[in-house]
Every structure is written in structure tokens, then in C-alpha cells.
N, C-alpha and C. Protein backbone atom coordinates (compact mmCIF):
# COMPACT_ATOMS: atom_id res chain seq x y z
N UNK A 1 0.83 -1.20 0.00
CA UNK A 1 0.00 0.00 0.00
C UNK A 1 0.86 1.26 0.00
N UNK A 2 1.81 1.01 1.18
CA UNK A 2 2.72 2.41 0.51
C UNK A 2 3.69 2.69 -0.65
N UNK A 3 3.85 1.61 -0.83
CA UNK A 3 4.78 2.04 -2.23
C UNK A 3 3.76 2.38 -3.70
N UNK A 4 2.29 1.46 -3.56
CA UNK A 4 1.34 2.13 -3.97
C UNK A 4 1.27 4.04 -4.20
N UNK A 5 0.95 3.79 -2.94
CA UNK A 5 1.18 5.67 -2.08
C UNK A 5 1.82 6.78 -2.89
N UNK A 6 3.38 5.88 -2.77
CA UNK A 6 4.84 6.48 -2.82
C UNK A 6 4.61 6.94 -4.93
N UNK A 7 4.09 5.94 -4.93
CA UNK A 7 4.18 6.02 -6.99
C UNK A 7 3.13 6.42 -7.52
N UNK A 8 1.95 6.86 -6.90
CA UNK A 8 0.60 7.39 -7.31
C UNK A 8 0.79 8.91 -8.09
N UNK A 9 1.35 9.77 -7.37
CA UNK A 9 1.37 11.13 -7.96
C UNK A 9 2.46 11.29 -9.20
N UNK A 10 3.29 10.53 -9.28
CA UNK A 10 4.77 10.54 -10.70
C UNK A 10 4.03 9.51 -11.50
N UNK A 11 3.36 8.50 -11.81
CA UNK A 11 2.47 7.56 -12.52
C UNK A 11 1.44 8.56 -12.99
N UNK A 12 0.01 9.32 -12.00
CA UNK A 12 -0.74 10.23 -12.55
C UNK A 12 -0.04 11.33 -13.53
N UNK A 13 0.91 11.87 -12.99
CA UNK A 13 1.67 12.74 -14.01
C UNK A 13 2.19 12.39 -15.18
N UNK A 14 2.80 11.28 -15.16
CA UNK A 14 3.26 10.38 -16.36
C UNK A 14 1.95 10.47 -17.54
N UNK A 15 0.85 9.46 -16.74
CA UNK A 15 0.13 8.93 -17.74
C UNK A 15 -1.10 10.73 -18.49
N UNK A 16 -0.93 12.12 -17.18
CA UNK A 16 -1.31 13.02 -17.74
C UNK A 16 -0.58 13.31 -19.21
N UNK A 17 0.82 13.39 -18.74
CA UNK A 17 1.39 14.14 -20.23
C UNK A 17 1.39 13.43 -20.55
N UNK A 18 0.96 12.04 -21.33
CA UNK A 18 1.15 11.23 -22.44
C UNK A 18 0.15 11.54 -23.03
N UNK A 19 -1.64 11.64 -22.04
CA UNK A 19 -2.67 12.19 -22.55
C UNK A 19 -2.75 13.68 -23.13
N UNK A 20 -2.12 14.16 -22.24
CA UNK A 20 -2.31 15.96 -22.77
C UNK A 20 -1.63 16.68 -23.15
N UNK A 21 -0.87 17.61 -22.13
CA UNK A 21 0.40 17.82 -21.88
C UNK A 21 1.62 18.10 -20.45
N UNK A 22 2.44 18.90 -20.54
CA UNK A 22 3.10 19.33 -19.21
C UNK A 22 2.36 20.11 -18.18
N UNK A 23 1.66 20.69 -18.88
CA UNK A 23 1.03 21.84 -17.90
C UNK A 23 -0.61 20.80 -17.22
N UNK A 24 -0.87 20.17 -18.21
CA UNK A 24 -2.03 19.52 -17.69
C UNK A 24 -1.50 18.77 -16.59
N UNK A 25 -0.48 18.12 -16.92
CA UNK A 25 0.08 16.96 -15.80
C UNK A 25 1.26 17.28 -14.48
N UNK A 26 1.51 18.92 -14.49
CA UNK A 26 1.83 19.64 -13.55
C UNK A 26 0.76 19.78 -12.56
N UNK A 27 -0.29 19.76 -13.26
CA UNK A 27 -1.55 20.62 -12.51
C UNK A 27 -1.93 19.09 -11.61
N UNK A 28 -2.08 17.84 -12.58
CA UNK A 28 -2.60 16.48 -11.83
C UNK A 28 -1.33 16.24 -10.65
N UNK A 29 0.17 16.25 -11.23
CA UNK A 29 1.07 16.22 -10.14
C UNK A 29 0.62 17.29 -8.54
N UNK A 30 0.49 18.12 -8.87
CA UNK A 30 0.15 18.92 -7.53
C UNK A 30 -0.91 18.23 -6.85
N UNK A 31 -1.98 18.41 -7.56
CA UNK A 31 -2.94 17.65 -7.24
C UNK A 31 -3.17 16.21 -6.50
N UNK A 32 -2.40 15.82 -7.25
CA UNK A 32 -2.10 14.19 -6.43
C UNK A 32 -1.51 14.15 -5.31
N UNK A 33 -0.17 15.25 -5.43
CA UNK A 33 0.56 15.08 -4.19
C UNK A 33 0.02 15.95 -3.07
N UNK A 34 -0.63 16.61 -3.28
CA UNK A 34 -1.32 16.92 -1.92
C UNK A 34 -2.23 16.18 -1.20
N UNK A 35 -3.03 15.44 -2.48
CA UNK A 35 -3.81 13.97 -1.77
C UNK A 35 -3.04 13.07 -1.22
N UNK A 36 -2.10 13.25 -2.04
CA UNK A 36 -0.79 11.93 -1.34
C UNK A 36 -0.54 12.47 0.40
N UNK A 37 -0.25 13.60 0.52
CA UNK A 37 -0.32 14.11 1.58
C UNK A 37 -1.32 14.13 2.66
N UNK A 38 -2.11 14.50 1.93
CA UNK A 38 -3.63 14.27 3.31
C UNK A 38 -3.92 12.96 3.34
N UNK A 39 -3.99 12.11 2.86
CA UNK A 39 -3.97 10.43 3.26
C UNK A 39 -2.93 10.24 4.15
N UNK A 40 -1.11 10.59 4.11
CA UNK A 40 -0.08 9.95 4.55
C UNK A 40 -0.67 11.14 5.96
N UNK A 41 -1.02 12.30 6.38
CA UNK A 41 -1.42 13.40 7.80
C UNK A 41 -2.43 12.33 8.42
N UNK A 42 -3.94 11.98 7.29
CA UNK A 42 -4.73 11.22 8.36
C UNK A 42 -4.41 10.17 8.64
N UNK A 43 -3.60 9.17 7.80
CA UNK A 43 -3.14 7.81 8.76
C UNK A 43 -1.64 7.72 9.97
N UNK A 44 -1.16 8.96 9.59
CA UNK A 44 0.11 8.77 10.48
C UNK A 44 -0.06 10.17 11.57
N UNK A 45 -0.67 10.93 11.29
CA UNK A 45 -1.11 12.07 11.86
C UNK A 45 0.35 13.06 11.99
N UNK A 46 1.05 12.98 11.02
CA UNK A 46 2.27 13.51 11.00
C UNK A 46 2.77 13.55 9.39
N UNK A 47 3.21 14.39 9.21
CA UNK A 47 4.56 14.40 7.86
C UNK A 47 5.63 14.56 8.32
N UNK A 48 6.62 14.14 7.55
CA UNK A 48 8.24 13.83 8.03
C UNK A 48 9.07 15.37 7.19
N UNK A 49 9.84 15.89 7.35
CA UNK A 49 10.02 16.89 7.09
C UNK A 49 10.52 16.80 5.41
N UNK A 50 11.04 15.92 4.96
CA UNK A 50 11.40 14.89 3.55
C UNK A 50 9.45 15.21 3.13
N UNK A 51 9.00 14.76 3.02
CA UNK A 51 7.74 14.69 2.30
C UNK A 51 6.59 16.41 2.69
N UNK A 52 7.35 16.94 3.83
CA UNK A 52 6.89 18.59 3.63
C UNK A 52 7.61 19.57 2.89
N UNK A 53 8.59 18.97 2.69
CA UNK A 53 9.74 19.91 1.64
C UNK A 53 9.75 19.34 0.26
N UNK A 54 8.87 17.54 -0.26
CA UNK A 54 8.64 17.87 -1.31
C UNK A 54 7.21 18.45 -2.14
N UNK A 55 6.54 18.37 -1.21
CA UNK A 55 4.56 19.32 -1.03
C UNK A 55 4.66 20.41 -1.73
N UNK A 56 6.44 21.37 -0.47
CA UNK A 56 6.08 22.72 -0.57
C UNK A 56 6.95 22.95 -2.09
N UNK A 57 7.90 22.23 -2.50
CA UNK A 57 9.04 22.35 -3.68
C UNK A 57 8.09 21.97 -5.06
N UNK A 58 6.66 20.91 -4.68
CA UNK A 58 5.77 20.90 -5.89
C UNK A 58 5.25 21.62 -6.04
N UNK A 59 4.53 22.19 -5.18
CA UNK A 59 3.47 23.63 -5.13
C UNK A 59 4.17 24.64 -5.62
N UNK A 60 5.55 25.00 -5.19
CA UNK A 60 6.06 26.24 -5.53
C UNK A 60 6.60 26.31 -7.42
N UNK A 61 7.33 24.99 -7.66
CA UNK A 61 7.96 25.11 -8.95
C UNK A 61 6.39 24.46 -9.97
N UNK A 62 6.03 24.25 -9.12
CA UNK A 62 4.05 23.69 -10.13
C UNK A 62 3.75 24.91 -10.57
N UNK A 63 3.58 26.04 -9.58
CA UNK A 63 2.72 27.13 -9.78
C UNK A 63 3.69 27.86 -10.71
N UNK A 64 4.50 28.11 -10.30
CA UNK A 64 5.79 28.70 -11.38
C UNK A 64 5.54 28.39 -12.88
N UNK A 65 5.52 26.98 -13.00
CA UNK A 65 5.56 26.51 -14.37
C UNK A 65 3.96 26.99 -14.60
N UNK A 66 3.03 26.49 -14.45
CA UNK A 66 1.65 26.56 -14.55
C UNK A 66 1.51 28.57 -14.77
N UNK A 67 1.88 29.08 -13.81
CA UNK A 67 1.75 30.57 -13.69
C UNK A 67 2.30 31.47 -15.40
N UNK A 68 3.24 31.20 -15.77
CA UNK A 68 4.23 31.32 -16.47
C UNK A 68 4.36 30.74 -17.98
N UNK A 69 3.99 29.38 -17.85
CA UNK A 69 3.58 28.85 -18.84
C UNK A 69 4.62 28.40 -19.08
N UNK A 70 6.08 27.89 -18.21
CA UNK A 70 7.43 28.05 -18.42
C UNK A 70 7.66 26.59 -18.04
N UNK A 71 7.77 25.28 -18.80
CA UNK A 71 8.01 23.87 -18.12
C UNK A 71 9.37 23.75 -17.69
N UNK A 72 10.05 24.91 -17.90
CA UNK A 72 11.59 24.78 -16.98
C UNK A 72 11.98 24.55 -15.60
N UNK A 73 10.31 25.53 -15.16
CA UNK A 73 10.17 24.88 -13.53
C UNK A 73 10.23 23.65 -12.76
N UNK A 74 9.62 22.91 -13.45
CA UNK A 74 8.77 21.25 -12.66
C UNK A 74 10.22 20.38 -13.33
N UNK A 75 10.70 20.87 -14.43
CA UNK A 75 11.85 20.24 -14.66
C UNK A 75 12.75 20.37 -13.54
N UNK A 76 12.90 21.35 -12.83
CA UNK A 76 14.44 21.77 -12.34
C UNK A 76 13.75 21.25 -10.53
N UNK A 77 12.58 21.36 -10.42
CA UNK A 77 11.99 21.18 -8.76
C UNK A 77 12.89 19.42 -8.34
N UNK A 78 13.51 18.57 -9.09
CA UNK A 78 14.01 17.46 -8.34
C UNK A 78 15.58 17.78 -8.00
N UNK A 79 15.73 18.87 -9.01
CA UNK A 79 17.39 19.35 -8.93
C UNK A 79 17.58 20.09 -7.24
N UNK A 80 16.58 20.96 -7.46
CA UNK A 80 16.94 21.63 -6.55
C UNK A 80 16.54 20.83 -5.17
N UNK A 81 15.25 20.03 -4.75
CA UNK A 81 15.03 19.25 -4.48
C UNK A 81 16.24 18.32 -3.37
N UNK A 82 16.96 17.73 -4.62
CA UNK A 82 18.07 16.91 -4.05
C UNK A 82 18.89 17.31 -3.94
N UNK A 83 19.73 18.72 -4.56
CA UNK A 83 21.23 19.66 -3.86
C UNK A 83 20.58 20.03 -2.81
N UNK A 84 19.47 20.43 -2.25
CA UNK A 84 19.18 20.90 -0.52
C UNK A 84 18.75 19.42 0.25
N UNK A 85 18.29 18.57 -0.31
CA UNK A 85 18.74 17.18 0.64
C UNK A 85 20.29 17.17 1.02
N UNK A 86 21.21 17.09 -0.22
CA UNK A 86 22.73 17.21 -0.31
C UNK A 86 23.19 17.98 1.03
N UNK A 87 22.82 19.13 0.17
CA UNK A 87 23.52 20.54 1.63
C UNK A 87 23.16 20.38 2.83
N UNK A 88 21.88 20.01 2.99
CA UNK A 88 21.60 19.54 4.60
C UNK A 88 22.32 18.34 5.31
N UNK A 89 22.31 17.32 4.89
CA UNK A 89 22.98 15.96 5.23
C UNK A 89 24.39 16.53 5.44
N UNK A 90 24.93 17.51 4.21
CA UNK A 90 26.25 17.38 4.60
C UNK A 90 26.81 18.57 5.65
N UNK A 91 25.76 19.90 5.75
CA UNK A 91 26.16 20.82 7.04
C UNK A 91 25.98 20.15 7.76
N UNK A 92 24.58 19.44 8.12
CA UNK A 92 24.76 18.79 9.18
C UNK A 92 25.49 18.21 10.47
N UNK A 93 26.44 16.97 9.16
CA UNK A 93 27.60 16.10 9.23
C UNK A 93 28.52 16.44 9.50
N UNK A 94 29.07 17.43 8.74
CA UNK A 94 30.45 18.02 8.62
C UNK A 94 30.46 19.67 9.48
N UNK A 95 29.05 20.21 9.66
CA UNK A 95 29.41 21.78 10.06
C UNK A 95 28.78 21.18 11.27
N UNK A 96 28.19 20.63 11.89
CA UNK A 96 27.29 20.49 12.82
C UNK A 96 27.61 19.12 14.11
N UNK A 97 27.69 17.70 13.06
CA UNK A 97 28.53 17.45 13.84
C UNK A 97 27.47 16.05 14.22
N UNK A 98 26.53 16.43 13.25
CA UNK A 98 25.00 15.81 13.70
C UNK A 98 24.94 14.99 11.99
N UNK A 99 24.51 13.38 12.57
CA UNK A 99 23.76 12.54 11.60
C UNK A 99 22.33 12.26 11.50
N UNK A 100 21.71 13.01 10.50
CA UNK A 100 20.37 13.22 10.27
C UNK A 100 20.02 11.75 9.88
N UNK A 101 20.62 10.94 9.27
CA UNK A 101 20.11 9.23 8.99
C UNK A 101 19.73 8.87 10.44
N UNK A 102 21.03 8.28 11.27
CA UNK A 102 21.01 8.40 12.70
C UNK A 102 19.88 8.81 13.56
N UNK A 103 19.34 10.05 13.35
CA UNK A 103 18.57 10.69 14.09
C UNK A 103 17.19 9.89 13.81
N UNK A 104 17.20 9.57 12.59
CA UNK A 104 15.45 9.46 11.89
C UNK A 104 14.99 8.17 12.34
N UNK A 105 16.94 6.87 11.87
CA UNK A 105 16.64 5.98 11.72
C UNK A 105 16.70 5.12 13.14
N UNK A 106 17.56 5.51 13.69
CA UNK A 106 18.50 5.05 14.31
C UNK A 106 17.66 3.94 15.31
N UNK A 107 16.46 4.45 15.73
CA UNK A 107 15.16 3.54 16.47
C UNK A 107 14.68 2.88 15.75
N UNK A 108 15.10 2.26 14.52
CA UNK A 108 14.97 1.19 14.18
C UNK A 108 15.83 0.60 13.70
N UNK A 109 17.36 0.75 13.45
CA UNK A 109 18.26 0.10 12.82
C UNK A 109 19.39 0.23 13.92
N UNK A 110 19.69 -1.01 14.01
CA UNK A 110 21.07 -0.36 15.44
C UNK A 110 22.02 -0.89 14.32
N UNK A 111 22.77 0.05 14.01
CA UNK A 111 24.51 -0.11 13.63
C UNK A 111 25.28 0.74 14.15
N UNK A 112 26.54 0.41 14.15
CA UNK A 112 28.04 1.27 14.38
C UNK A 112 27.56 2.62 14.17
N UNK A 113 28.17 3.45 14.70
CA UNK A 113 28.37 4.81 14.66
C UNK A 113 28.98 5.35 12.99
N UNK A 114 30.02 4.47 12.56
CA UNK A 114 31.09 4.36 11.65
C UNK A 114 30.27 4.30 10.27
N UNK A 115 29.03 3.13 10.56
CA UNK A 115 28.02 2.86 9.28
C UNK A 115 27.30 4.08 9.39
N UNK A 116 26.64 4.16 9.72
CA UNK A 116 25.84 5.46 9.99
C UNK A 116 26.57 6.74 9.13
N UNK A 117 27.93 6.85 9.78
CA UNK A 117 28.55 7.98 9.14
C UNK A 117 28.54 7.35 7.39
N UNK A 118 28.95 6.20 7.30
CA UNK A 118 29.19 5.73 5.90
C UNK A 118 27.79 6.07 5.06
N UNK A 119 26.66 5.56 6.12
CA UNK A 119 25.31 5.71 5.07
C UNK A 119 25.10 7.09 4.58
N UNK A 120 25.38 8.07 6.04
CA UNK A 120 25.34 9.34 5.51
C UNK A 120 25.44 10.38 4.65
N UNK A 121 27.51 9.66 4.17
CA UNK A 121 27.70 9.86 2.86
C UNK A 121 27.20 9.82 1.98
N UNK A 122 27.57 8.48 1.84
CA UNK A 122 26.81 7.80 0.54
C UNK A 122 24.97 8.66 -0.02
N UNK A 123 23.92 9.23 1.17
CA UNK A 123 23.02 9.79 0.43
C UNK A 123 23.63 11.23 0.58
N UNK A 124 24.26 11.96 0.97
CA UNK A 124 24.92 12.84 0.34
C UNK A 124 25.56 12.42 -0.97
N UNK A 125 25.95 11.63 -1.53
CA UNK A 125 26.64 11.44 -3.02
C UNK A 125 25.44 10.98 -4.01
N UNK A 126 24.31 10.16 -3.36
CA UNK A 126 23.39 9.86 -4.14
C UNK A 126 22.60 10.90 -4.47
N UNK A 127 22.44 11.54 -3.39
CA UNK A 127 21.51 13.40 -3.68
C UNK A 127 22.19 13.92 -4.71
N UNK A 128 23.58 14.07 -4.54
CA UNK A 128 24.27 14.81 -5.42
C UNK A 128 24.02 14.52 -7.28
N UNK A 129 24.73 12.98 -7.14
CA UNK A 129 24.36 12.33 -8.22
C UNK A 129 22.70 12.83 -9.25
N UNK A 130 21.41 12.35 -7.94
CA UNK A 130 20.58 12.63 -8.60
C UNK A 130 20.17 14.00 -9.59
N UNK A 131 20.70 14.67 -8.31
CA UNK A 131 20.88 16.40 -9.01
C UNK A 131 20.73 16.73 -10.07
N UNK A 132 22.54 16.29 -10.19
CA UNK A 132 23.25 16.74 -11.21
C UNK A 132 22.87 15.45 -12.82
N UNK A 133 22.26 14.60 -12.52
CA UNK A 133 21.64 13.91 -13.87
C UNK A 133 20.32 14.41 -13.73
N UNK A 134 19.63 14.72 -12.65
CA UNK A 134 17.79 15.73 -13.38
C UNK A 134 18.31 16.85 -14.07
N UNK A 135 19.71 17.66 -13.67
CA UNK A 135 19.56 18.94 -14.37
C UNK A 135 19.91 18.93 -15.61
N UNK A 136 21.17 17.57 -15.92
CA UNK A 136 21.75 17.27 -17.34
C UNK A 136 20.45 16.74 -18.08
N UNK A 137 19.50 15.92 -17.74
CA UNK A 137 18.46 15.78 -18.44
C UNK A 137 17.11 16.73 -18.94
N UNK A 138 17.05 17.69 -17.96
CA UNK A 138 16.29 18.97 -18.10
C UNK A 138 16.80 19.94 -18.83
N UNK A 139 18.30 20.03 -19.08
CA UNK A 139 18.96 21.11 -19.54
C UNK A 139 19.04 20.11 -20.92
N UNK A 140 19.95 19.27 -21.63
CA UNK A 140 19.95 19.06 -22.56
C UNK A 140 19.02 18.25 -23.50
N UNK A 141 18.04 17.64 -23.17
CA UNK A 141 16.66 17.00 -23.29
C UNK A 141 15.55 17.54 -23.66
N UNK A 142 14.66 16.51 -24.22
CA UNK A 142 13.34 17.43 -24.61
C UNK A 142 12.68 17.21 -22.71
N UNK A 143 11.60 18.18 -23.28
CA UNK A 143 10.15 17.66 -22.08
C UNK A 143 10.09 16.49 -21.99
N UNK A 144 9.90 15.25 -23.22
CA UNK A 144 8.73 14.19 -23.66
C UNK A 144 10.44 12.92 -22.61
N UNK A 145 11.41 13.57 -23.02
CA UNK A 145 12.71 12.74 -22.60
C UNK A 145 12.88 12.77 -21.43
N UNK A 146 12.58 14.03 -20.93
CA UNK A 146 12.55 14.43 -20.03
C UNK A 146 11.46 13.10 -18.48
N UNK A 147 10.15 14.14 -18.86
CA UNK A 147 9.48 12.52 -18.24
C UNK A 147 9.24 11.24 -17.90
N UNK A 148 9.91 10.84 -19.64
CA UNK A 148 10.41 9.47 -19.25
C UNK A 148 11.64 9.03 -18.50
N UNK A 149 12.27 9.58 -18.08
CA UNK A 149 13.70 10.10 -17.33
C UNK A 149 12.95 9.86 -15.86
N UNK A 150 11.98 10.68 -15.68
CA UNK A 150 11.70 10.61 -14.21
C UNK A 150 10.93 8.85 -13.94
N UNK A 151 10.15 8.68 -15.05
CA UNK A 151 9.55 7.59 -14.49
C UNK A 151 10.42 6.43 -14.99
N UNK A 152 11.23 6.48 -15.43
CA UNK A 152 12.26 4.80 -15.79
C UNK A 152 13.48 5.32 -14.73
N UNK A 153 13.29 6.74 -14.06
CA UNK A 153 14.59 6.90 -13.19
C UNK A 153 14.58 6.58 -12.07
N UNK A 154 13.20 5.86 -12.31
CA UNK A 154 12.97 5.38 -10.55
C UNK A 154 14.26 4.04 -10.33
N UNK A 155 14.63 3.72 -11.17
CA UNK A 155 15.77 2.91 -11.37
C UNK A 155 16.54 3.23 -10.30
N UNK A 156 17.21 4.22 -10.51
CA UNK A 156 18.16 4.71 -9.61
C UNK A 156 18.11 4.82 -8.13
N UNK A 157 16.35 4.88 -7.25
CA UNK A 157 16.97 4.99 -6.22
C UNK A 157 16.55 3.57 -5.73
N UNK A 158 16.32 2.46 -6.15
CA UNK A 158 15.63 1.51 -6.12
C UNK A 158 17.36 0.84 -6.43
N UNK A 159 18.32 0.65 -7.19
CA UNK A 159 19.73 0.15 -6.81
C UNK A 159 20.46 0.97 -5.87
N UNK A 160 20.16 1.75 -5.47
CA UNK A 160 20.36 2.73 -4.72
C UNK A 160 20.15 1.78 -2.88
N UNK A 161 19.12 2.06 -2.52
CA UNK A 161 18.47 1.26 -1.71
C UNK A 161 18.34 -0.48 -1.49
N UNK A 162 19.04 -0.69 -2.51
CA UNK A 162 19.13 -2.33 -2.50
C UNK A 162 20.60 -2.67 -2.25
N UNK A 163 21.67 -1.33 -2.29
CA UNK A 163 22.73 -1.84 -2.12
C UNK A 163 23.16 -1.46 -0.97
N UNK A 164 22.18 -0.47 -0.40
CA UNK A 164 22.11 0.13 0.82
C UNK A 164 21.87 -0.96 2.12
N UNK A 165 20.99 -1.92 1.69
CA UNK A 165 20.78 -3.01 2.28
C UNK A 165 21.52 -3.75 2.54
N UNK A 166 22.01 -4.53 1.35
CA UNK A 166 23.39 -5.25 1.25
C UNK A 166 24.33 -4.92 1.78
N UNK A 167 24.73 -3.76 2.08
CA UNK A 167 26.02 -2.90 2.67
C UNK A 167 25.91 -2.95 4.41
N UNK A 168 24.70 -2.64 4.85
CA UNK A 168 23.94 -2.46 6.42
C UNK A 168 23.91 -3.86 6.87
N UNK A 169 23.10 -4.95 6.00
CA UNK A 169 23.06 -6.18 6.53
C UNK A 169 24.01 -6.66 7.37
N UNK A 170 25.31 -7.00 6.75
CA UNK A 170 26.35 -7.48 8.14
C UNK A 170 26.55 -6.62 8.95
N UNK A 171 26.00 -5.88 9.45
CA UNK A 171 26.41 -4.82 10.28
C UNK A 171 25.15 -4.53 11.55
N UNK A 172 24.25 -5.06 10.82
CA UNK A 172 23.15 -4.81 11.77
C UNK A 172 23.00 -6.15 13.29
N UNK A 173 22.65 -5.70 14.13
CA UNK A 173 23.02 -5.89 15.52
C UNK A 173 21.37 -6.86 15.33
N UNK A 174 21.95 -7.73 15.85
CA UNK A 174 20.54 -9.34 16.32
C UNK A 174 19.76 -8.93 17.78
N UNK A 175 18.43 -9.27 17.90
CA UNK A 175 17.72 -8.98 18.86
C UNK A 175 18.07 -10.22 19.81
N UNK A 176 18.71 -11.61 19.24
CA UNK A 176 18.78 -12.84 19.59
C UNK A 176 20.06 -12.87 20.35
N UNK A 177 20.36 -13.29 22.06
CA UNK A 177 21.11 -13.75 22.82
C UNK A 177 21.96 -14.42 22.35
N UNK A 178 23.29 -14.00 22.32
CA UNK A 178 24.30 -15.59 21.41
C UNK A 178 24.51 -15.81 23.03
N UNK A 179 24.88 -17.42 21.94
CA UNK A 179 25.00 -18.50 23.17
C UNK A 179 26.42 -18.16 23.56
């Protein structure tokens, strides 16, 4: 059901601009993701600050594009998007002193201090990564390339997260008494 959830509003948008166009399927993207939102407030009675910063980053670069008539917006909202995931994780880390993974996860995953710092990185480099390929695809790409980019790019955080696993697994601490 949640990954349902998670793929409802980039699927509605998808299958808008195939029907119409950008601006139609800007308008269903907003749209969705604010429903996406009031479903994820009434069952958890909370948003995580990750899913209020991407609400307010759709609404703002939606209306932009929509306002304007300018599809450069909704293109560039994952860029910017993921360099301020980037910059946060890494002031955090490095100016602050503080692991935001750690903080979120940490009540449910017990590892090393050391992994933690490692995971940290690593989505600091994956933010980065993502960035800087939404903006090379927005900047040198059509629209139509463009979209399909977002929805076959789900690729990326999906090996992303599977190797994330693989990497944590030996590391993660057993609830089970050794003998």
C-alpha cells in the first residue's frame, strides 16, 4: 500500500502528459501530491520533514511553471530538491557534527556509529548524483525525454536502496542472545 502511495502522484503525471500535456500533468502532479499528503497526515497524523519539503518544492515550482507557462520549472523542482537534501545531510555532518540518517533511523536500525557515518555519505553522493543527472536531463533533453527520465529513473533509487541493504546487513546488531 505504501509504495502504492509512494508512486501514485509521478504515474498520474506520467500517464497526464502522455494524454495531454506538461502543464495539464503539472496541474494532476500537484494535485495528487497533496492527496498523497492528506492520506499519509490522516493515517500517520504527521509528515516527516522529507515529504513537507517535497509538497512545498511541488506547489512552488508547479505554480511557477503553470503561472508562467514556463516547463523549466517542474523540470528543475528534483534538482533543486536533491542539492538541498545534499547541503543539509552534509552541514549537518560536517558543520554540525550531527547525523540526520542516525537521528530518523537510528530507532529502528542499530549499527556502528562508523556505518551510519558511511550511510550518511553515501546519500549525500546519491543526492548529489541525482541532481546533477535531473539537471543534465532537463537542460539538454526534450520535455517528452525528459518525463520518461523521471519515471524509468525510478531505477536509480531503487539500486540505490538495495545496495544500501546489502552494505547495512552485516552490520546490523541481532535482537537474539548468542549463546
Amino acid at each position: 500500500m505504501k509504495l502504492a502511495l509512494d508512486f501514485f502522484p509521478i504515474l498520474l503525471f506520467f500517464g497526464a502528459f502522455k494524454l495531454y500535456d506538461i502543464y495539464t500533468a503539472t496541474g494532476v502532479l500537484m494535485a495528487a501530491t497533496v492527496l498523497q499528503m492528506a492520506i499519509v497526515w490522516f493515517t500517520h497524523k504527521r509528515l516527516e520533514p522529507m515529504q513537507k519539503a517535497t509538497l512545498v518544492l511541488i506547489l512552488l515550482f508547479g505554480t511557477l511553471t503553470l503561472a508562467l507557462h514556463d516547463d523549466r520549472f517542474i523540470k528543475w523542482k528534483p534538482t533543486v530538491l536533491y542539492g538541498a537534501m545534499a547541503m543539509a545531510l552534509a552541514v549537518a555532518l560536517w558543520g554540525f557534527g550531527k547525523n540526520f540518517l542516525h537521528s530518523m533511523l537510528g530507532g529502528q536500525l542499530q549499527l556502528p556509529d562508523r556505518i551510519w557515518t558511511h550511510l550518511n555519505v553515501a546519500w549525500i553522493g546519491y543526492c548529489l548524483f541525482m541532481a546533477a543527472i535531473n539537471a543534465y536531463v532537463a537542460l539538454y533533453f526534450s520535455t517528452e525525454a525528459w518525463v520518461n527520465f523521471k519515471l524509468w529513473g525510478y531505477a536509480f533509487p531503487i539500486v540505490f536502496l538495495v545496495a544500501q541493504g546489502l552494505y547495512i546487513s552485516p552490520h546490523l546488531k541481532s535482537d537474539e542472545p548468542t549463546a
